[in-house]
C-alpha atoms as a PDB file:
ATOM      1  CA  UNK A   1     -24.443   1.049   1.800  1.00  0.00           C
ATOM      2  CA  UNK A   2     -25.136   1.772  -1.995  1.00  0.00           C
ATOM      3  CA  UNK A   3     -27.265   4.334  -3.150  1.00  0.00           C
ATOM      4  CA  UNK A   4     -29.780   2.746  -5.142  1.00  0.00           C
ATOM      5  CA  UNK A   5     -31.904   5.017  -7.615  1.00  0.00           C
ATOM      6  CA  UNK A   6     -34.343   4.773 -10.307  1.00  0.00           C
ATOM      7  CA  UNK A   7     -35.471   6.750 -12.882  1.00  0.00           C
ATOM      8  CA  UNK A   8     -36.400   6.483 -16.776  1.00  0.00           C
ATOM      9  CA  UNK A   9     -34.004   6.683 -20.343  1.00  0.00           C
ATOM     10  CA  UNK A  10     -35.744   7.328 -23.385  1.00  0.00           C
ATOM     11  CA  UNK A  11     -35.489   8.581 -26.712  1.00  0.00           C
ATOM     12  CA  UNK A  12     -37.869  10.049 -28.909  1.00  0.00           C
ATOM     13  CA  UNK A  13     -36.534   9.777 -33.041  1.00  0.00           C
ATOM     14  CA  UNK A  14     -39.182  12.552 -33.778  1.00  0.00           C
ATOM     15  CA  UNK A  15     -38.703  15.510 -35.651  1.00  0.00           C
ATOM     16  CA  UNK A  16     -39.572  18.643 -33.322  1.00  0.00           C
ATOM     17  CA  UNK A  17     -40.405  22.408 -32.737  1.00  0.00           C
ATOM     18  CA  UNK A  18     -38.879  23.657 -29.433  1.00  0.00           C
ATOM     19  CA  UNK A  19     -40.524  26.995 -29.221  1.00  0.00           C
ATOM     20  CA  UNK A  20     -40.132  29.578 -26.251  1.00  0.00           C
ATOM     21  CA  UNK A  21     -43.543  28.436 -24.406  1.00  0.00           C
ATOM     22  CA  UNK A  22     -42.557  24.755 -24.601  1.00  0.00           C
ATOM     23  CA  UNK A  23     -39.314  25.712 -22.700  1.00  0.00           C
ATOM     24  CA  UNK A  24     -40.272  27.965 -20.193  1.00  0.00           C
ATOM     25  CA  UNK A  25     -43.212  25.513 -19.450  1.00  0.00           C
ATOM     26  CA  UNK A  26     -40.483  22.784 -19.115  1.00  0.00           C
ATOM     27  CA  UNK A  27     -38.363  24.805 -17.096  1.00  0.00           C
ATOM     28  CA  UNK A  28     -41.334  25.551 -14.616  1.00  0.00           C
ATOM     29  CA  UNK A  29     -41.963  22.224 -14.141  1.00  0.00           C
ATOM     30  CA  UNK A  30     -38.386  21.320 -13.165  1.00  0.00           C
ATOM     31  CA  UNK A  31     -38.054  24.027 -10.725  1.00  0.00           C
ATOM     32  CA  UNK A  32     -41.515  22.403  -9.510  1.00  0.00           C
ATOM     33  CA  UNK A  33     -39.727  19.443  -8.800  1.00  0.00           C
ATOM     34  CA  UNK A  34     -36.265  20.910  -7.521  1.00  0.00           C
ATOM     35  CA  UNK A  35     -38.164  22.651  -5.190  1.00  0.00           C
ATOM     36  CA  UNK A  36     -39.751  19.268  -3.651  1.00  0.00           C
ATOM     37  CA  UNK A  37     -35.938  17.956  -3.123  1.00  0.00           C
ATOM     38  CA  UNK A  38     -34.083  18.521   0.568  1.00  0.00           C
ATOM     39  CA  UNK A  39     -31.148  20.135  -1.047  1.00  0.00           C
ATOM     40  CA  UNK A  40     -32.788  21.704  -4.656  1.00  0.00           C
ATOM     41  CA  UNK A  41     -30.616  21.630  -7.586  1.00  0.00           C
ATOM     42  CA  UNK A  42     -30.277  23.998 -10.006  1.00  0.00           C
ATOM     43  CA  UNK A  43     -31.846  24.047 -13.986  1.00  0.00           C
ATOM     44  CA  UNK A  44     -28.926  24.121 -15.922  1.00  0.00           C
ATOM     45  CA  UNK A  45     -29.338  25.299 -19.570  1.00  0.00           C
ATOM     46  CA  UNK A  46     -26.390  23.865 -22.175  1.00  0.00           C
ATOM     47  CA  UNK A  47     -26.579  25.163 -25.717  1.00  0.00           C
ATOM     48  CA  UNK A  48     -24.356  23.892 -28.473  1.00  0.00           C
ATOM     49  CA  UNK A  49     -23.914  25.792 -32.305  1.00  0.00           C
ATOM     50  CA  UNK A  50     -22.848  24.620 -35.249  1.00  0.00           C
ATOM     51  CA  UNK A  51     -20.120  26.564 -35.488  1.00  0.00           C
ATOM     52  CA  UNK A  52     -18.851  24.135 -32.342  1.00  0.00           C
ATOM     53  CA  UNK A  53     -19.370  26.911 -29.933  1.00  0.00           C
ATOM     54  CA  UNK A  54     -21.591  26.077 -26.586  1.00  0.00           C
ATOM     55  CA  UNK A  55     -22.396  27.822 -23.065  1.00  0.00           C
ATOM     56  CA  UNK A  56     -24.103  27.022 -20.248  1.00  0.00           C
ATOM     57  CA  UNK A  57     -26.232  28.949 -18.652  1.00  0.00           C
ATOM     58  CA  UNK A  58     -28.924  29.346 -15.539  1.00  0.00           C
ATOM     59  CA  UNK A  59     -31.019  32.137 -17.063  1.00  0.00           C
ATOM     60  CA  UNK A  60     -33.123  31.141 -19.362  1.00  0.00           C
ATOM     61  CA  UNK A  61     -33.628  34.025 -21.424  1.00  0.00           C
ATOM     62  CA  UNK A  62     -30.371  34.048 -22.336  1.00  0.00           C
ATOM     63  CA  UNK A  63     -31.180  31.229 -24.560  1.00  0.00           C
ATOM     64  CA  UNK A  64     -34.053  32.791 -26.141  1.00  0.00           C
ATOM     65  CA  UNK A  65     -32.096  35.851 -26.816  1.00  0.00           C
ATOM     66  CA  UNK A  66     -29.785  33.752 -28.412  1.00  0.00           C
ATOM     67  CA  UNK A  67     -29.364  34.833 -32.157  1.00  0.00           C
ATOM     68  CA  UNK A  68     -29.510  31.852 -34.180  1.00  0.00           C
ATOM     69  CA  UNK A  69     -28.801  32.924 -37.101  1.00  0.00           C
ATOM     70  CA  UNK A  70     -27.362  31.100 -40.182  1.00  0.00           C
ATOM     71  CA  UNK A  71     -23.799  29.175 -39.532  1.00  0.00           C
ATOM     72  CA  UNK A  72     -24.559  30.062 -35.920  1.00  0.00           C
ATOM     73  CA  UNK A  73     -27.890  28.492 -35.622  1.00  0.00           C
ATOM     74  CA  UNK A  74     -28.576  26.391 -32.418  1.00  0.00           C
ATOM     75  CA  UNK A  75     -27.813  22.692 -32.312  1.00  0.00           C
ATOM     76  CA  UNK A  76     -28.688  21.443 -29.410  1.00  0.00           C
ATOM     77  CA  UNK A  77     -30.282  22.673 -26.664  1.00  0.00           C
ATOM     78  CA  UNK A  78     -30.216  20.688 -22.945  1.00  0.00           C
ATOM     79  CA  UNK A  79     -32.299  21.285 -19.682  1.00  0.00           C
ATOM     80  CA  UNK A  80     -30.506  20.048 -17.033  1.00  0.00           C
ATOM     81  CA  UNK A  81     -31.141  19.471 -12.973  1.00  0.00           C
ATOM     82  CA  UNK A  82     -28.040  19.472 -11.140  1.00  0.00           C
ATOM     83  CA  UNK A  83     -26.821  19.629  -7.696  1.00  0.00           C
ATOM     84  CA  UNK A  84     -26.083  23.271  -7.028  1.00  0.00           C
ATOM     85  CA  UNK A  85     -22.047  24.381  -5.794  1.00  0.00           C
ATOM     86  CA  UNK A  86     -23.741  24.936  -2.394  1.00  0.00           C
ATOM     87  CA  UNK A  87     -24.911  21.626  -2.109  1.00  0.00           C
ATOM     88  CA  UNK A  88     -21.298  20.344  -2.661  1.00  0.00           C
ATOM     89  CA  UNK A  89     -19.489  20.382   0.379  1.00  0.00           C
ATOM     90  CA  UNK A  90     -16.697  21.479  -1.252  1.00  0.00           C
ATOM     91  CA  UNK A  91     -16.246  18.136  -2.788  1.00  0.00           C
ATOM     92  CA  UNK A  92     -14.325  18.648  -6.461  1.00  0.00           C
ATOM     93  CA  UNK A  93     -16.296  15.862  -8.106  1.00  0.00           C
ATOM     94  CA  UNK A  94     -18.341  16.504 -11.306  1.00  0.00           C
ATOM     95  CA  UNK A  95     -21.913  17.894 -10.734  1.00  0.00           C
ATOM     96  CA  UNK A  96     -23.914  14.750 -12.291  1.00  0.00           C
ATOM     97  CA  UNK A  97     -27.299  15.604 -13.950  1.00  0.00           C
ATOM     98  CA  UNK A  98     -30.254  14.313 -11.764  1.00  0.00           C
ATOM     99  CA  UNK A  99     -32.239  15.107 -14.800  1.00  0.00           C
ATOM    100  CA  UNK A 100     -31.598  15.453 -18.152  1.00  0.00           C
ATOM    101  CA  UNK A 101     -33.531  16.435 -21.459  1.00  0.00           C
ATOM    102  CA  UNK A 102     -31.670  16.821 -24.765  1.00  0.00           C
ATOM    103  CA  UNK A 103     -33.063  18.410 -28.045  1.00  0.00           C
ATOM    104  CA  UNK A 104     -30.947  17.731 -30.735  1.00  0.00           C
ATOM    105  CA  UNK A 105     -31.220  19.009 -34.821  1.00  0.00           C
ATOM    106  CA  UNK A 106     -27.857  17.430 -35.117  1.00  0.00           C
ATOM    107  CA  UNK A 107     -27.294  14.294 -37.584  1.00  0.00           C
ATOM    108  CA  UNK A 108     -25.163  11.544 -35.806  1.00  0.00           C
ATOM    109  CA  UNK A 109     -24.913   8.145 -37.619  1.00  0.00           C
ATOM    110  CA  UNK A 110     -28.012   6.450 -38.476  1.00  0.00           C
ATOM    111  CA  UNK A 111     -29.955   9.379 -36.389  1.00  0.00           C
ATOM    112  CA  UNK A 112     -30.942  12.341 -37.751  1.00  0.00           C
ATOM    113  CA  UNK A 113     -32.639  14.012 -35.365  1.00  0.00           C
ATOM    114  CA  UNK A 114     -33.805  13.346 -31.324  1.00  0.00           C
ATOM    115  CA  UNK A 115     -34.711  13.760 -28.044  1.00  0.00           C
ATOM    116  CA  UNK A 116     -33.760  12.004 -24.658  1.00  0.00           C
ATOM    117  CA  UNK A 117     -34.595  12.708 -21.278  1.00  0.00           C
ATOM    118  CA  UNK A 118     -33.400  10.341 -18.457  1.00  0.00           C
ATOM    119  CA  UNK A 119     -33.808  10.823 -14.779  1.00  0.00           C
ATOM    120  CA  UNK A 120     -32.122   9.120 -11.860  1.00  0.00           C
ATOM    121  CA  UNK A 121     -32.253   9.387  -8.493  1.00  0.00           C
ATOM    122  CA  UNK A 122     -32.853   7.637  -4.903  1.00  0.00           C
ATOM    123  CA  UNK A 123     -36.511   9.023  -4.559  1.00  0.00           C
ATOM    124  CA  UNK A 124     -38.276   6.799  -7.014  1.00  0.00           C
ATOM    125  CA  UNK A 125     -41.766   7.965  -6.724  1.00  0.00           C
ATOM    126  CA  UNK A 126     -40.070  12.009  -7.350  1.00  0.00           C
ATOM    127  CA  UNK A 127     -38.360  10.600 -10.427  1.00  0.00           C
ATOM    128  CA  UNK A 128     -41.759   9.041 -12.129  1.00  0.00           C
ATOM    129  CA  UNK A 129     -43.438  11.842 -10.920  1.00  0.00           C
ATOM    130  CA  UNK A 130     -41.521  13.983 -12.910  1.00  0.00           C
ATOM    131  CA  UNK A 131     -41.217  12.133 -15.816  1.00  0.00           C
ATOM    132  CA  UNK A 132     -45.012  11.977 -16.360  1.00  0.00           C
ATOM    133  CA  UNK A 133     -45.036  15.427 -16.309  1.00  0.00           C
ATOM    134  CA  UNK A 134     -42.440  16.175 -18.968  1.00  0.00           C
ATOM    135  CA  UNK A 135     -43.317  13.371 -21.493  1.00  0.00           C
ATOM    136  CA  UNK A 136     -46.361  14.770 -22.296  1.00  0.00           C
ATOM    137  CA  UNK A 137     -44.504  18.072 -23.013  1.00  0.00           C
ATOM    138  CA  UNK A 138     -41.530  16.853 -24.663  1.00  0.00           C
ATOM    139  CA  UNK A 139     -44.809  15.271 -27.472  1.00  0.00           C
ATOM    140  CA  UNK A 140     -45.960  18.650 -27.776  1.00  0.00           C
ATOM    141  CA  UNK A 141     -42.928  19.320 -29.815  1.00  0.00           C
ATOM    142  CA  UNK A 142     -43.402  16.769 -32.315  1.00  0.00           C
ATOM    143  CA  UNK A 143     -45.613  19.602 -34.593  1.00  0.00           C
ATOM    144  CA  UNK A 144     -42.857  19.239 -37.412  1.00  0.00           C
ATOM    145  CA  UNK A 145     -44.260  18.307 -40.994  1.00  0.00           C
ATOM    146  CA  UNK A 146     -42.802  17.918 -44.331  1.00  0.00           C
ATOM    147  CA  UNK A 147     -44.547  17.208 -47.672  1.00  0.00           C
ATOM    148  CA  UNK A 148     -45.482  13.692 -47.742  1.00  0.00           C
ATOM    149  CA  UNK A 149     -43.153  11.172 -49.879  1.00  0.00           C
ATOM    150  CA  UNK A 150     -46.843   9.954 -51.176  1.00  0.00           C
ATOM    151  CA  UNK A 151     -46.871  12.675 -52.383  1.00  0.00           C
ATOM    152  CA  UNK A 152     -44.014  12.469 -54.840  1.00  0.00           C
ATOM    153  CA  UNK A 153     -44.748   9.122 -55.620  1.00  0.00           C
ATOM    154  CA  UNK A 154     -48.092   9.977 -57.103  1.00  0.00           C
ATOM    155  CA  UNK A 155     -46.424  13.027 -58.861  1.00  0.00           C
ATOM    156  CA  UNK A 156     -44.183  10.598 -60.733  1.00  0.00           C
ATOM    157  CA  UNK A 157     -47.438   8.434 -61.791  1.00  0.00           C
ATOM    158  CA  UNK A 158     -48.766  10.809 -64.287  1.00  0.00           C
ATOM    159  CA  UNK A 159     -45.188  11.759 -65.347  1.00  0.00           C
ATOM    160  CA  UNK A 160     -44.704   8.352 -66.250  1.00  0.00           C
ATOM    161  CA  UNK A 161     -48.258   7.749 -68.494  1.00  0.00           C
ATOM    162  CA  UNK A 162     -46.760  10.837 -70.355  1.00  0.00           C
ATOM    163  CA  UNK A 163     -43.277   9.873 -71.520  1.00  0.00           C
ATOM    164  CA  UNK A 164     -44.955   6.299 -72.386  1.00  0.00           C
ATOM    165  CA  UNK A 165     -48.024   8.544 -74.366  1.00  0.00           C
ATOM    166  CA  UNK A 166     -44.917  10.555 -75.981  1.00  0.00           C
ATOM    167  CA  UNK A 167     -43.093   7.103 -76.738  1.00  0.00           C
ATOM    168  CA  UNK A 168     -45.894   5.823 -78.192  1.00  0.00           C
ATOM    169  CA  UNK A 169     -46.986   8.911 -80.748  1.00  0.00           C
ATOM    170  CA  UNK A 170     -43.132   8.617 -82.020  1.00  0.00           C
ATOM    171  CA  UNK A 171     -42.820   4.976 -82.245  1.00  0.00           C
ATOM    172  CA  UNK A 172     -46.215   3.419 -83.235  1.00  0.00           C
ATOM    173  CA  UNK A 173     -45.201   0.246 -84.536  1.00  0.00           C
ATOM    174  CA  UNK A 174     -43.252  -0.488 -81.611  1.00  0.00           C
ATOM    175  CA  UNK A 175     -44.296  -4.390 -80.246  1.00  0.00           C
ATOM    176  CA  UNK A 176     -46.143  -4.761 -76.989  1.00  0.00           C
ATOM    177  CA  UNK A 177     -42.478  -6.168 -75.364  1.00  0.00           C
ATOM    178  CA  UNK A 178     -40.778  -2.929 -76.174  1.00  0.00           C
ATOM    179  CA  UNK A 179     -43.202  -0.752 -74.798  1.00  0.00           C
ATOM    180  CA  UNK A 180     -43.035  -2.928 -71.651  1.00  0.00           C
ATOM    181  CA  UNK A 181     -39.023  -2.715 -71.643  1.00  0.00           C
ATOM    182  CA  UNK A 182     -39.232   1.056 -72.253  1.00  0.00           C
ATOM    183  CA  UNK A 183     -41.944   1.534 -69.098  1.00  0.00           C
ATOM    184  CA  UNK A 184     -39.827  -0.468 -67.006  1.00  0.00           C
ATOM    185  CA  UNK A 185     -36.733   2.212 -67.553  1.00  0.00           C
ATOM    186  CA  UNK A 186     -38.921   4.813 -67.283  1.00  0.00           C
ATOM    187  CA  UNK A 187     -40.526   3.683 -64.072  1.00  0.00           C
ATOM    188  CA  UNK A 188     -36.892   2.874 -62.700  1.00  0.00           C
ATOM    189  CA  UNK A 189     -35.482   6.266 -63.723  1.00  0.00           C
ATOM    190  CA  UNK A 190     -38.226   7.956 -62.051  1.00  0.00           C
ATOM    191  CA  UNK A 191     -38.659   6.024 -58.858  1.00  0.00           C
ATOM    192  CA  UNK A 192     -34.893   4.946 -58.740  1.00  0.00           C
ATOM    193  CA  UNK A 193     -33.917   8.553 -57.338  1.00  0.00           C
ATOM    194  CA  UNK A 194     -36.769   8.476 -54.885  1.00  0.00           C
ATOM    195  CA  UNK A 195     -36.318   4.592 -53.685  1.00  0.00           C
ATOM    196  CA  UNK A 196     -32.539   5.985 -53.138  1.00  0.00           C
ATOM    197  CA  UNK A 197     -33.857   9.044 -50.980  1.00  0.00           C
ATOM    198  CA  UNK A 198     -36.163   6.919 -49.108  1.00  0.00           C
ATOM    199  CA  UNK A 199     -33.082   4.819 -47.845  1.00  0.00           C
ATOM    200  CA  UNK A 200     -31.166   7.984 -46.580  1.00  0.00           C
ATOM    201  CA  UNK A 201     -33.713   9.011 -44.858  1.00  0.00           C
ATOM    202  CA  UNK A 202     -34.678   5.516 -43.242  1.00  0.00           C
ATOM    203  CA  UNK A 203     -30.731   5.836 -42.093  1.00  0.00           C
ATOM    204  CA  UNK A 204     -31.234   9.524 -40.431  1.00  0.00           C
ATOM    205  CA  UNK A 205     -28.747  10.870 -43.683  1.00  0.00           C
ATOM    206  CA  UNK A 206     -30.715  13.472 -45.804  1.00  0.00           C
ATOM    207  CA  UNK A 207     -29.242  15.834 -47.540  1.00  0.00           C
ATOM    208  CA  UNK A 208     -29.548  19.126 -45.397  1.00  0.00           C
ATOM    209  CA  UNK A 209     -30.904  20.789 -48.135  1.00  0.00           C
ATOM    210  CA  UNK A 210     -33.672  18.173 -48.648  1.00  0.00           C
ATOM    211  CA  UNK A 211     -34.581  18.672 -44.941  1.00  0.00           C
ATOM    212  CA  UNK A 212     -34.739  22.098 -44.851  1.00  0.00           C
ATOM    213  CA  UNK A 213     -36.584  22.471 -48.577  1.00  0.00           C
ATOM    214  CA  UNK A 214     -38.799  19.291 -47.716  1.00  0.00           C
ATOM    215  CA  UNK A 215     -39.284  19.119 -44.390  1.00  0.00           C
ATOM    216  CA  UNK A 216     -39.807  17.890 -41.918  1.00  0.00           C
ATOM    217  CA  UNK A 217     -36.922  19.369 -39.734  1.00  0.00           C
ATOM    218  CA  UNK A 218     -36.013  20.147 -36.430  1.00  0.00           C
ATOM    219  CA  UNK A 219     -35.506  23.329 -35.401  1.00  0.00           C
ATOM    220  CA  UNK A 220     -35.367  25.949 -32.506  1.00  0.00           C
ATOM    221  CA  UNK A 221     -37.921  28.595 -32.935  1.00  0.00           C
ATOM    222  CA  UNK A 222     -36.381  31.661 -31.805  1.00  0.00           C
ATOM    223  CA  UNK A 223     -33.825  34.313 -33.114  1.00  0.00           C
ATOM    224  CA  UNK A 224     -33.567  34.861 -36.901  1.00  0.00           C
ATOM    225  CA  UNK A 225     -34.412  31.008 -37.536  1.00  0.00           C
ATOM    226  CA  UNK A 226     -37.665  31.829 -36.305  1.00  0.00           C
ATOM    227  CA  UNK A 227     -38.562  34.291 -39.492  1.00  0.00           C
ATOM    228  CA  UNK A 228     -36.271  31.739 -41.686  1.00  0.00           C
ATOM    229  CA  UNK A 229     -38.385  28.834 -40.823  1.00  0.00           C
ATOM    230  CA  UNK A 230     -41.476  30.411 -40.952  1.00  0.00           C
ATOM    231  CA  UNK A 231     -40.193  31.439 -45.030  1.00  0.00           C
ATOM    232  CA  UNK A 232     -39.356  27.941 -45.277  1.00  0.00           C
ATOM    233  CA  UNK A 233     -42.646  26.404 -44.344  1.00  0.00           C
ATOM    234  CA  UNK A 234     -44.575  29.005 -46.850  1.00  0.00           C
ATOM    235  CA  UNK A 235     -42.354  27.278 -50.132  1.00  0.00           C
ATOM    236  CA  UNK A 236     -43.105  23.880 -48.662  1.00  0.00           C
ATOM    237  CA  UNK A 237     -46.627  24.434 -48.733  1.00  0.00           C
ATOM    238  CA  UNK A 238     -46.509  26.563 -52.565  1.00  0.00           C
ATOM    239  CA  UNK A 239     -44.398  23.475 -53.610  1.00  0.00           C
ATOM    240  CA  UNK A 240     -46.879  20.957 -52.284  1.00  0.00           C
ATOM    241  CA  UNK A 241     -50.692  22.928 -53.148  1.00  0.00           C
ATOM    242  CA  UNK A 242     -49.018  25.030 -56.349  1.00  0.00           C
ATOM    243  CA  UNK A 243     -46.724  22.303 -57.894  1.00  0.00           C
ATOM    244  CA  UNK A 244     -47.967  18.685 -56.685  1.00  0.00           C
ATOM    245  CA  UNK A 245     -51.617  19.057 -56.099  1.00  0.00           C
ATOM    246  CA  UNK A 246     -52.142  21.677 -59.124  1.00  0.00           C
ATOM    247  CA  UNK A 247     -50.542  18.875 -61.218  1.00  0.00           C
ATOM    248  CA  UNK A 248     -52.226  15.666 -60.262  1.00  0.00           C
ATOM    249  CA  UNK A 249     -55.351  17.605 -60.618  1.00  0.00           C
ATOM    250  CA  UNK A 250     -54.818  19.234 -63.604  1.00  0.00           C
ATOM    251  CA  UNK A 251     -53.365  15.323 -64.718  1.00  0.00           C
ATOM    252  CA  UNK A 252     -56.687  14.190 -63.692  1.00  0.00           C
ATOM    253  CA  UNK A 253     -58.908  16.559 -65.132  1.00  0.00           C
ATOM    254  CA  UNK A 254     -57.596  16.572 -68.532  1.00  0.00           C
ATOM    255  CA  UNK A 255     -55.539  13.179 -68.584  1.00  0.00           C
ATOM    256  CA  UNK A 256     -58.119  10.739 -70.429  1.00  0.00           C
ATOM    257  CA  UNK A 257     -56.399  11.348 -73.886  1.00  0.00           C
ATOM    258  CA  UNK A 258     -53.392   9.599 -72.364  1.00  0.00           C
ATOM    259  CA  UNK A 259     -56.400   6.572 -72.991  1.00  0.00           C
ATOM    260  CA  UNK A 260     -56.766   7.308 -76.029  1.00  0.00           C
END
């Protein structure tokens, strides 16, 4: 007779902060549920570099002691249940996940960045169960923010009213049509750029160093990318409150003799 199971499959195209509480909590609550099986399985940790290096693992602070430091940073990190060797028999098939949860920073085509979790087994009500108790922690992770595109756009406003103010102090006799030709370059030189970014990132393909100088990103908050990320955030935030705000106020404080 067939095994029939159920279970869930999702993915989450969020941008996330896996920090050590969020994974010990999420471990805990798997070996909650392992516990609640006749034969438990085991958590499983899988962690995957970019320097294509991975291990697996069943302690988990050997993850968090993990380095992850630059060209060696972490991946992706998964948080697996699986049948333990014990529960084998001896038999030499693969151990299948009963539970899986992936965290990934890695870009894959048209997908920058996600998450996944899918369950399966033959005790449906264990498998739901368990699933509305990690989907509320895999959302705590979603805490990663970037400076707003907004933002940019209204930067490139009062850059615009400038060059046309310029245009017009060196070219005063120029006809209502040319000014109108010249704003429309101007406006597509300065918004072409952005309208071009915008694209990449609808297709998950940013520019690394976009990501990382932008935001937001996805990263694994331990080892040295812990302190580099923390660094990181502190420009974003000068950039956004030093450079973008400070302007468009400044703009708007002092900007009526672009009126006149």
């Amino acid at each position: 007779m067939a095994i029939l199971k159920s279970g869930i499959t999702k993915s989450y195209d969020q941008h996330f902060i896996l920090e050590e509480d969020s994974l010990r909590r999420m471990q805990a609550i798997l070996d909650k549920a392992a516990k609640e099986l006749p034969s438990p399985p085991e958590v499983v940790f899988r962690v995957e570099r970019e320097d294509d290096r991975f291990y697996e693992t069943l302690n988990i602070d050997d993850v968090l002691t993990d380095p992850n430091v630059e060209r060696r940073r972490v991946n992706s990190v998964y948080i697996e249940l699986r049948p333990s060797e014990a529960n084998l028999n001896g038999a030499l098939h693969k151990r299948e996940a009963i539970v899986s949860l992936e965290f990934s920073a890695e870009k894959r085509l048209f997908k920058e960045t996600s998450i996944r979790l899918e369950i399966s087994h033959d005790n449906r009500n264990w498998a739901l169960l368990l699933a509305d108790e990690l989907e509320p922690q895999i959302q705590r992770t979603f805490k990663s923010k970037g400076i707003p595109l907004l933002a940019f756009l209204v930067f490139v406003i009062p850059l615009t009213m400038i060059f046309m103010k310029i245009y017009r102090k060196n070219f005063p006799d120029a006809t209502n049509i040319e000014v109108i030709n010249k704003l429309g370059w101007i406006l597509l030189l300065t918004f072409m750029p952005l309208l071009i970014l915008r694209f990449f990132i609808w297709i998950g393909e940013r520019p690394r160093w976009y990501s990382r100088l932008v935001g937001p990103e996805s990263v694994f908050l331990w080892g040295d990318e812990a302190h580099a990320y923390n660094i990181r955030n502190k420009i974003r935030q000068n950039i956004f409150w030093g450079v973008i705000v400070a302007f468009i106020v400044s703009f708007a404080a002092g900007g009526v003799w672009l009126l006149i």
